[in-house]
PDB file of N, CA and C in Angstrom:
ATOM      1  N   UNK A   1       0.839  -1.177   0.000  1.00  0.00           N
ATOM      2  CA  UNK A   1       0.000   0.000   0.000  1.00  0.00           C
ATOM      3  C   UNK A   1       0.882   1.237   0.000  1.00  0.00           C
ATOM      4  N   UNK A   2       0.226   2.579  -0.694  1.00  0.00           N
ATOM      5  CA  UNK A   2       1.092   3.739  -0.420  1.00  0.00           C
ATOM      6  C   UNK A   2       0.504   4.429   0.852  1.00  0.00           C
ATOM      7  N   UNK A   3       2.226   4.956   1.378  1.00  0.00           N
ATOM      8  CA  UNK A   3       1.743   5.898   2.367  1.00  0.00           C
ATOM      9  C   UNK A   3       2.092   7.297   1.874  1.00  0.00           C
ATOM     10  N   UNK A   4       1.667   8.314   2.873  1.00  0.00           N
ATOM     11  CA  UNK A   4       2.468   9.494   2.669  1.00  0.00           C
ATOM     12  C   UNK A   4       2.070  10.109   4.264  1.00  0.00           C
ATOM     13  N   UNK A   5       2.976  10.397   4.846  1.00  0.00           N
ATOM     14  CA  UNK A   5       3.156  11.482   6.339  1.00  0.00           C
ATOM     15  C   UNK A   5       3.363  12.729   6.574  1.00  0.00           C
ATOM     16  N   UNK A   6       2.584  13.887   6.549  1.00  0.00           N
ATOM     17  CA  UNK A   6       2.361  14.865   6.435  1.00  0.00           C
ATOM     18  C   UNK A   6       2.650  15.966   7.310  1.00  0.00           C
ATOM     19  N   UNK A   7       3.660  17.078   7.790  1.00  0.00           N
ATOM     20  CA  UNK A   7       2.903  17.579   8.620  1.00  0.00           C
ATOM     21  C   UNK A   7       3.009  19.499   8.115  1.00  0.00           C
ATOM     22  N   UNK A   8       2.290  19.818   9.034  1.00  0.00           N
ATOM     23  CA  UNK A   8       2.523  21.862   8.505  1.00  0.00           C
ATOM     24  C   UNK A   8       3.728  22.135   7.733  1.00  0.00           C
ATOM     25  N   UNK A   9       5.048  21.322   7.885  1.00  0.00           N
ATOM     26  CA  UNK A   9       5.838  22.011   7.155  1.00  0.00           C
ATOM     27  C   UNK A   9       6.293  21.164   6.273  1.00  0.00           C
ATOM     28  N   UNK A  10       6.331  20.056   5.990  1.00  0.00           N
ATOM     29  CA  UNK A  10       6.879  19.253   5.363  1.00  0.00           C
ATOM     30  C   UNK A  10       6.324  17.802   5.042  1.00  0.00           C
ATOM     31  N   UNK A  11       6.835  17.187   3.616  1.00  0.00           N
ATOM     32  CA  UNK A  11       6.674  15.726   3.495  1.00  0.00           C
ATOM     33  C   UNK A  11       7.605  14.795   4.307  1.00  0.00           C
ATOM     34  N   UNK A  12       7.013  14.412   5.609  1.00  0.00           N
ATOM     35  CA  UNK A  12       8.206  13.336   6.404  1.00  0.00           C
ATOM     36  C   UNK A  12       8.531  12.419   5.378  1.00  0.00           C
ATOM     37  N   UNK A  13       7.780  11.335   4.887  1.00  0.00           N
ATOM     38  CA  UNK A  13       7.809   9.885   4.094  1.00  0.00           C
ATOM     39  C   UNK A  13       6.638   9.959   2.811  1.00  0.00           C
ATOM     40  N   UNK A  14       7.140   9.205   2.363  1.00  0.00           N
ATOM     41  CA  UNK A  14       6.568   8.620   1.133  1.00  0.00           C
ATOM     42  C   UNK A  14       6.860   7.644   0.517  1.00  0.00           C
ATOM     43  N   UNK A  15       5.915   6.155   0.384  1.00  0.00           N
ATOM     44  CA  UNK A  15       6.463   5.164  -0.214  1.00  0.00           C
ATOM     45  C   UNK A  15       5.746   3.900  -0.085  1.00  0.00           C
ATOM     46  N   UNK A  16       5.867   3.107  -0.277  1.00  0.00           N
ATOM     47  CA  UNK A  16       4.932   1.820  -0.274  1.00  0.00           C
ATOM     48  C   UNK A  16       5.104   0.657   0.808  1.00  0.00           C
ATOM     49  N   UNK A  17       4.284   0.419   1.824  1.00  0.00           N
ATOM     50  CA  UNK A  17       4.810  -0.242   3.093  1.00  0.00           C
ATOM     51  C   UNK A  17       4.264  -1.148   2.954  1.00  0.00           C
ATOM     52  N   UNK A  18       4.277  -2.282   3.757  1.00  0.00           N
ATOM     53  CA  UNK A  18       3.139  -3.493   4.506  1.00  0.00           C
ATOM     54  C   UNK A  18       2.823  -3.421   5.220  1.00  0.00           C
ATOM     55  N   UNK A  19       2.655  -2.776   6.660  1.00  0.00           N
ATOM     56  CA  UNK A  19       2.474  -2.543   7.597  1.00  0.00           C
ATOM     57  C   UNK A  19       2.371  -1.173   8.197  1.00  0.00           C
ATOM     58  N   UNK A  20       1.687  -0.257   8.953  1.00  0.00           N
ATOM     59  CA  UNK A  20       1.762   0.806   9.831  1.00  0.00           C
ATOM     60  C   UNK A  20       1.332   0.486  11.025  1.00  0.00           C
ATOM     61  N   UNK A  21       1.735   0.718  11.919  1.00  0.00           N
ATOM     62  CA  UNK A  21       1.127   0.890  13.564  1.00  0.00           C
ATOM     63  C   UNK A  21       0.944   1.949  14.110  1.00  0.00           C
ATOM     64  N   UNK A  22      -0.375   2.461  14.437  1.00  0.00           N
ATOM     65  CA  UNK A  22      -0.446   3.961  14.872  1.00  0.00           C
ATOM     66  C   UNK A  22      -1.055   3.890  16.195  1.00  0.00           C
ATOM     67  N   UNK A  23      -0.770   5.172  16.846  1.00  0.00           N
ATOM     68  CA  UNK A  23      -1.520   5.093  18.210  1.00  0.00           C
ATOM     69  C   UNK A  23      -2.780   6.192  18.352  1.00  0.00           C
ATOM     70  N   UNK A  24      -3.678   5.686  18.202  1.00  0.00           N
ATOM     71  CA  UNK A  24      -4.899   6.182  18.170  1.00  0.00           C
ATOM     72  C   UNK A  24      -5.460   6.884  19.465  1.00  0.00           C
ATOM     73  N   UNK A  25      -6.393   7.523  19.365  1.00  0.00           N
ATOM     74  CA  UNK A  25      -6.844   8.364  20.644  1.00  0.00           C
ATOM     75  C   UNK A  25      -7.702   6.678  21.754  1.00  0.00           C
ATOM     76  N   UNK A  26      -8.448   6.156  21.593  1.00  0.00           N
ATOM     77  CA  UNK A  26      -8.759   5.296  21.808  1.00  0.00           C
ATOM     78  C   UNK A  26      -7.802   3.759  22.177  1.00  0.00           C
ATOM     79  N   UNK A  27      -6.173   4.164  21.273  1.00  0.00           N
ATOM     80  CA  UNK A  27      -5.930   3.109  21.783  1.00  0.00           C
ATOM     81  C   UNK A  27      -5.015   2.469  20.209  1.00  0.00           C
ATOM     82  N   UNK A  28      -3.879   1.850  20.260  1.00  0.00           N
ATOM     83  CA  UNK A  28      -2.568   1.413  19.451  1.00  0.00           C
ATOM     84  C   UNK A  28      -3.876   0.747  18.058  1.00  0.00           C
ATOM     85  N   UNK A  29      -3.466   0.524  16.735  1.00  0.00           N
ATOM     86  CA  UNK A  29      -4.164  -0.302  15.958  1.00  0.00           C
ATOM     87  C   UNK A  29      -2.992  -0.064  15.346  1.00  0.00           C
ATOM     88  N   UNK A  30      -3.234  -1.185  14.065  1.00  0.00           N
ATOM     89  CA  UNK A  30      -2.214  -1.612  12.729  1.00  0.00           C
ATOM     90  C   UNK A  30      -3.304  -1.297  11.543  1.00  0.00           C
ATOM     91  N   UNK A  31      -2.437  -0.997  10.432  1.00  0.00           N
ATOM     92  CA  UNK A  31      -3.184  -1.070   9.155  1.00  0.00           C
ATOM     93  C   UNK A  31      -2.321  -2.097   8.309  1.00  0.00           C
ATOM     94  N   UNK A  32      -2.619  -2.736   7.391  1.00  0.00           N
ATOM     95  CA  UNK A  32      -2.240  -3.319   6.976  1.00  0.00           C
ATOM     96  C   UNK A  32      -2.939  -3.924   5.403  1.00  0.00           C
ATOM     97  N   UNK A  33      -2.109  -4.231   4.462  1.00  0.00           N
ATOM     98  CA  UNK A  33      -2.860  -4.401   2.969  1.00  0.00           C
ATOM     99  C   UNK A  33      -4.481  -4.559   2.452  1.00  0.00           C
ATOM    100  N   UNK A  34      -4.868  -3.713   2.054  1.00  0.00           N
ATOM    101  CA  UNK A  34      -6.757  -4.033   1.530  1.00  0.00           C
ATOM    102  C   UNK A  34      -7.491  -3.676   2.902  1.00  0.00           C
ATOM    103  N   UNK A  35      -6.840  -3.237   3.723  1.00  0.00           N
ATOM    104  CA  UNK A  35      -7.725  -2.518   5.018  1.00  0.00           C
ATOM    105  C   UNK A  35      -8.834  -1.548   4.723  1.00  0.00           C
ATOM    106  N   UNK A  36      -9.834  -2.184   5.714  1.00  0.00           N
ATOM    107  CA  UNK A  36     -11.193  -1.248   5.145  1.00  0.00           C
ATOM    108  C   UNK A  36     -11.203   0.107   5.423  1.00  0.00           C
ATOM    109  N   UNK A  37     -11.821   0.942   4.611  1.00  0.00           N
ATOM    110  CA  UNK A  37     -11.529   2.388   4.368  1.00  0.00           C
ATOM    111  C   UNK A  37     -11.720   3.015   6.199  1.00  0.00           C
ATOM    112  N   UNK A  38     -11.241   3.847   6.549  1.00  0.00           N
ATOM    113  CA  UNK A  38     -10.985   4.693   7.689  1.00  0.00           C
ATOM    114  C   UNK A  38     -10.557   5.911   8.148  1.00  0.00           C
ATOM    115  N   UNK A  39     -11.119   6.828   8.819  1.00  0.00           N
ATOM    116  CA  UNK A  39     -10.543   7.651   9.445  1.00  0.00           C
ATOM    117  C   UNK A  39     -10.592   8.037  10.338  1.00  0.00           C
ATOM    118  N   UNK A  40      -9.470   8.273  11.224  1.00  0.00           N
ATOM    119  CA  UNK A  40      -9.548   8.328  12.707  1.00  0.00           C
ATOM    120  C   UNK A  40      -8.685   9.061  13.103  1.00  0.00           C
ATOM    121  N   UNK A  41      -8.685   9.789  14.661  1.00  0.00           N
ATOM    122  CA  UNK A  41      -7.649  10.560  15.183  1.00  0.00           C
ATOM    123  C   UNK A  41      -6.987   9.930  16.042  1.00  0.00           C
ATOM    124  N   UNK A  42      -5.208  10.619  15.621  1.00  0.00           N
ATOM    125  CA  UNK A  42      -4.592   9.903  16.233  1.00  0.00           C
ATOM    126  C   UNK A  42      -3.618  10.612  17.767  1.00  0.00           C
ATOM    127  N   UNK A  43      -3.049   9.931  18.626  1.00  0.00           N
ATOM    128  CA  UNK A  43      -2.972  10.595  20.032  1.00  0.00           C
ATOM    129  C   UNK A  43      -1.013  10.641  19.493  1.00  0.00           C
ATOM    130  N   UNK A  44      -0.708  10.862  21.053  1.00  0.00           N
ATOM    131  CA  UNK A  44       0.501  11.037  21.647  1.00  0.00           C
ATOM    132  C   UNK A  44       1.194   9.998  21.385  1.00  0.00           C
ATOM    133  N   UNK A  45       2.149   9.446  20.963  1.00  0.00           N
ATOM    134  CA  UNK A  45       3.045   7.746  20.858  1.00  0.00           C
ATOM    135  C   UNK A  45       3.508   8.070  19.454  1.00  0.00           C
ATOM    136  N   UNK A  46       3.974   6.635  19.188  1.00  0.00           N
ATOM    137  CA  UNK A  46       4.496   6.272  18.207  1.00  0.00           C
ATOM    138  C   UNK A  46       4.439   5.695  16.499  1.00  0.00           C
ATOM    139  N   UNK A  47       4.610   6.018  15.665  1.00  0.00           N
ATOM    140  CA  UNK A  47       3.916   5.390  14.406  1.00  0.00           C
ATOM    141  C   UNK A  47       4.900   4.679  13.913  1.00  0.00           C
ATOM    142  N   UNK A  48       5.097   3.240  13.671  1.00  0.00           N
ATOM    143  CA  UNK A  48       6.217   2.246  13.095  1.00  0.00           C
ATOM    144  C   UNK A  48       5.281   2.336  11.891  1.00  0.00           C
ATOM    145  N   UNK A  49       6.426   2.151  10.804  1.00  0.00           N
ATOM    146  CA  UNK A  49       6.125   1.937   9.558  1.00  0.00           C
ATOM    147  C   UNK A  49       7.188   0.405   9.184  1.00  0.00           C
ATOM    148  N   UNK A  50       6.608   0.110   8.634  1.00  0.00           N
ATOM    149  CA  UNK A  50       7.598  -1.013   7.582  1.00  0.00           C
ATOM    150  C   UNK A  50       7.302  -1.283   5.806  1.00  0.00           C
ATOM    151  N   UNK A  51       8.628  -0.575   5.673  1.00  0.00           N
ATOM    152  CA  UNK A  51       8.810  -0.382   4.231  1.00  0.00           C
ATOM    153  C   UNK A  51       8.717  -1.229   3.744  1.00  0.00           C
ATOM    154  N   UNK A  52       7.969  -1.585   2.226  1.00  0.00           N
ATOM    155  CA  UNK A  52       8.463  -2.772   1.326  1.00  0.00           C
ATOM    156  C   UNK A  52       9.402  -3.176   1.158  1.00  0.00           C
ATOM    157  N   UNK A  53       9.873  -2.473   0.610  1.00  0.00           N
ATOM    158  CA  UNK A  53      11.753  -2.644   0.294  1.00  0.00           C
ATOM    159  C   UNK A  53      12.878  -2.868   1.367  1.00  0.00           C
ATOM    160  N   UNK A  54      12.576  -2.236   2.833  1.00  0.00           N
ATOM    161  CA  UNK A  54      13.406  -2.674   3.414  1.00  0.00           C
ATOM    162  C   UNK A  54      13.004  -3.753   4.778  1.00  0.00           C
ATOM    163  N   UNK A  55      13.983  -4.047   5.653  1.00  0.00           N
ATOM    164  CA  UNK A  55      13.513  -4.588   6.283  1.00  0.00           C
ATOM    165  C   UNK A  55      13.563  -3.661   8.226  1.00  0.00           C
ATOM    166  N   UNK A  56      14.007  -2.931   7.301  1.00  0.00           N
ATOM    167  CA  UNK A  56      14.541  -1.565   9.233  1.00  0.00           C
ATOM    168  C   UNK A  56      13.410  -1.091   9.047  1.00  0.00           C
ATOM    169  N   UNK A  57      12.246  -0.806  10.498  1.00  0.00           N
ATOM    170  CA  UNK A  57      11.637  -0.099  10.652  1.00  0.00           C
ATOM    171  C   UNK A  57      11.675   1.316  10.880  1.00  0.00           C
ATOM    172  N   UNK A  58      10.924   1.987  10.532  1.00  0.00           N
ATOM    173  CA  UNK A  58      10.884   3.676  10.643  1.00  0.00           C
ATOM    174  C   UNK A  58       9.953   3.855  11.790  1.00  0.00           C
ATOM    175  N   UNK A  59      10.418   4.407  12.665  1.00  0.00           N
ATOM    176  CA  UNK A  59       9.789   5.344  14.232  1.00  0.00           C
ATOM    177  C   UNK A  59       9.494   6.716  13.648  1.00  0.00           C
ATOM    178  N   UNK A  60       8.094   6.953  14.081  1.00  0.00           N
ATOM    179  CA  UNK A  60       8.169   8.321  13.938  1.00  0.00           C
ATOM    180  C   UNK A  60       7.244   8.746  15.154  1.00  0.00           C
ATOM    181  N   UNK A  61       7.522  10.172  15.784  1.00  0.00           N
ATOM    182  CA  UNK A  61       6.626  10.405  17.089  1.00  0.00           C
ATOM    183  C   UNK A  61       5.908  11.271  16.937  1.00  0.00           C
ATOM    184  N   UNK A  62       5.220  11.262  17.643  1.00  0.00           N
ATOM    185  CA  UNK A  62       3.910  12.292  16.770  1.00  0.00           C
ATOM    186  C   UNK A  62       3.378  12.498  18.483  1.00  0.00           C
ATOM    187  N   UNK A  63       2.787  13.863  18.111  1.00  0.00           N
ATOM    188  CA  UNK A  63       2.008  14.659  19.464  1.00  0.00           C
ATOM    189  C   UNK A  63       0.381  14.131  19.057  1.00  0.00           C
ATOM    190  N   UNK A  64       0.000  14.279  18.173  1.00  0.00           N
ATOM    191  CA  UNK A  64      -1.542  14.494  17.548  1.00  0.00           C
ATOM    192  C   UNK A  64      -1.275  14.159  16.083  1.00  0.00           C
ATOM    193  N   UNK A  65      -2.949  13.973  15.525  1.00  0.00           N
ATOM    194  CA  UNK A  65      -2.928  13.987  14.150  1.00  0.00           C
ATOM    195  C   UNK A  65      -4.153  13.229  13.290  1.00  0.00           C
ATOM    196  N   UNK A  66      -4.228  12.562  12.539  1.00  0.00           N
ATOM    197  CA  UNK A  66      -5.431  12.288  11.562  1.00  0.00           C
ATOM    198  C   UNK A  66      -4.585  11.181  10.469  1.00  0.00           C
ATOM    199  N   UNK A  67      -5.583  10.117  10.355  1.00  0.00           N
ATOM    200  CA  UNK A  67      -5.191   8.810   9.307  1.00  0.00           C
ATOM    201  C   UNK A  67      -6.296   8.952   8.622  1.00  0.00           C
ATOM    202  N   UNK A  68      -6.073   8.621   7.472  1.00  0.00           N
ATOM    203  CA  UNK A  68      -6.926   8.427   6.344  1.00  0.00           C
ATOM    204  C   UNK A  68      -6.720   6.871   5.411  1.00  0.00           C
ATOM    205  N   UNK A  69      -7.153   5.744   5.833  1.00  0.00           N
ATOM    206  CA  UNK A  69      -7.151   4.452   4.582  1.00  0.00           C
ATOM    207  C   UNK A  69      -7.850   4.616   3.836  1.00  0.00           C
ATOM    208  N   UNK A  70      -7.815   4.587   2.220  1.00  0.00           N
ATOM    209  CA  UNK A  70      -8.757   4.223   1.407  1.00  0.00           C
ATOM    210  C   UNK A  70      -8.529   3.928  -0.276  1.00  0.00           C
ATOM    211  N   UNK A  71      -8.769   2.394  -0.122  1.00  0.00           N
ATOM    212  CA  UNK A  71      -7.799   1.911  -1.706  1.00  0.00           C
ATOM    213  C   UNK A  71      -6.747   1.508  -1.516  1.00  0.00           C
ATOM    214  N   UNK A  72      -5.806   1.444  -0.330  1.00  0.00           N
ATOM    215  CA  UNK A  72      -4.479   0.903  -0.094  1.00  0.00           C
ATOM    216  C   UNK A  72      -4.018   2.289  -0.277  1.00  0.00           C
ATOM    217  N   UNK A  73      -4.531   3.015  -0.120  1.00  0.00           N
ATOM    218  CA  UNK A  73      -3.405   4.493   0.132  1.00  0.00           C
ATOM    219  C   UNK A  73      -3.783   5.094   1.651  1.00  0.00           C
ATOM    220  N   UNK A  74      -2.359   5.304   2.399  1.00  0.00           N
ATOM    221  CA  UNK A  74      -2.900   5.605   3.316  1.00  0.00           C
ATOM    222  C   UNK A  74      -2.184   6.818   3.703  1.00  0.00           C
ATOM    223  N   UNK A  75      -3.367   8.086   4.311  1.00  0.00           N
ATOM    224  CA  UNK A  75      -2.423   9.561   4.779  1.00  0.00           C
ATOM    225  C   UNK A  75      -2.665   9.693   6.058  1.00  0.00           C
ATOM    226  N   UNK A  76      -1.246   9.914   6.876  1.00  0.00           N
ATOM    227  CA  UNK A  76      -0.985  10.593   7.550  1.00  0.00           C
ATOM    228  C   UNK A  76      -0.930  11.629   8.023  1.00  0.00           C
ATOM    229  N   UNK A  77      -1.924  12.884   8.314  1.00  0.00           N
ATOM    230  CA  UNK A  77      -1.631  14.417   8.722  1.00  0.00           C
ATOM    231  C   UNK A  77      -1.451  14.362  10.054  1.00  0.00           C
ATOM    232  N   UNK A  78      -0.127  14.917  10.518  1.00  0.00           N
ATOM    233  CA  UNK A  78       0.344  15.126  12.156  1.00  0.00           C
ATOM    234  C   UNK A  78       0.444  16.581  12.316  1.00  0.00           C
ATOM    235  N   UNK A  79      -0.531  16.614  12.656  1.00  0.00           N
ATOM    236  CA  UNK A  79      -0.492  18.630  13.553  1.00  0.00           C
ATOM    237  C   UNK A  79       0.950  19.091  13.853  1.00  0.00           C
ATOM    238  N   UNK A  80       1.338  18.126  15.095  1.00  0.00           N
ATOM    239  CA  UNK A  80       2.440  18.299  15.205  1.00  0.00           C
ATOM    240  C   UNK A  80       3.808  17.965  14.963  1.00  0.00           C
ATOM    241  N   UNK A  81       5.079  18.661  15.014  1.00  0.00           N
ATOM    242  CA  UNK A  81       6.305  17.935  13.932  1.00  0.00           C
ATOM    243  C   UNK A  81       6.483  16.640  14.509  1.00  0.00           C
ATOM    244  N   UNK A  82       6.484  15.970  13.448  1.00  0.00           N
ATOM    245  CA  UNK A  82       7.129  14.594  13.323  1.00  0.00           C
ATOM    246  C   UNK A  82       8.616  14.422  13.360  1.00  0.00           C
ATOM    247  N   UNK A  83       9.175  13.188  14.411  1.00  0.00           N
ATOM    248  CA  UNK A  83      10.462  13.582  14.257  1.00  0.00           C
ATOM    249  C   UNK A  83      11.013  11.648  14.580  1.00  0.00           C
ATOM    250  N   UNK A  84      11.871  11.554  14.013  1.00  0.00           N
ATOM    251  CA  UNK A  84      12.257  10.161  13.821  1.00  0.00           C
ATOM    252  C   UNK A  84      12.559  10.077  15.213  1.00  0.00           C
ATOM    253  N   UNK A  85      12.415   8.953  15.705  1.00  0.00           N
ATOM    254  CA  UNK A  85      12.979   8.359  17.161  1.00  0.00           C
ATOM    255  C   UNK A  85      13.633   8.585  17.186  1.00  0.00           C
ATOM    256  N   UNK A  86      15.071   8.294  16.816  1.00  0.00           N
ATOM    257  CA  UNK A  86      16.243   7.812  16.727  1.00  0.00           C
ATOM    258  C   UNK A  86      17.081   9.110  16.820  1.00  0.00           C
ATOM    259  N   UNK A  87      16.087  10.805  16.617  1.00  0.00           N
ATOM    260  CA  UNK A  87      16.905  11.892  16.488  1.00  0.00           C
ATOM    261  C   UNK A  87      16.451  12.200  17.797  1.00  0.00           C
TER     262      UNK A  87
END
């Protein structure tokens, strides 16, 4: 599926994954290939991605924000900056 991660200032990612894990206001969920259409808000934590192509996961942390599935494309808008774990 494609993703893309969004926030006020910039394109974080873009690219075709198998997997996302987001942390929702309600509570952690996964998306994953042919997932039924959705949108939901998302809380405080963490978003793992896993790329097609590779096999290293991507951390990204997020304050707030909004998912969108639909068709195997899935968007990410994070209010606030997104910033890789690892920085």
């Amino acid at each position: 599926m494609d993703l893309i991660v969004l926030t006020p200032d910039k394109k974080v990612f873009e690219g075709k994954v198998n997997r996302i894990s987001a942390p929702g206001v309600e509570g952690e969920f996964e998306v994953l290939d042919n997932h039924a259409a959705l949108v939901s808000s998302l809380g405080f934590g963490t978003i793992l991605i896993t790329p097609s192509e590779s096999k290293e996961l991507i951390n990204l942390s997020i304050q707030s924000g909004f998912i969108e599935v639909l068709d195997n494309k899935v968007s990410l808008l994070v209010q606030e900056q997104a910033v890789a774990a690892s920085e």
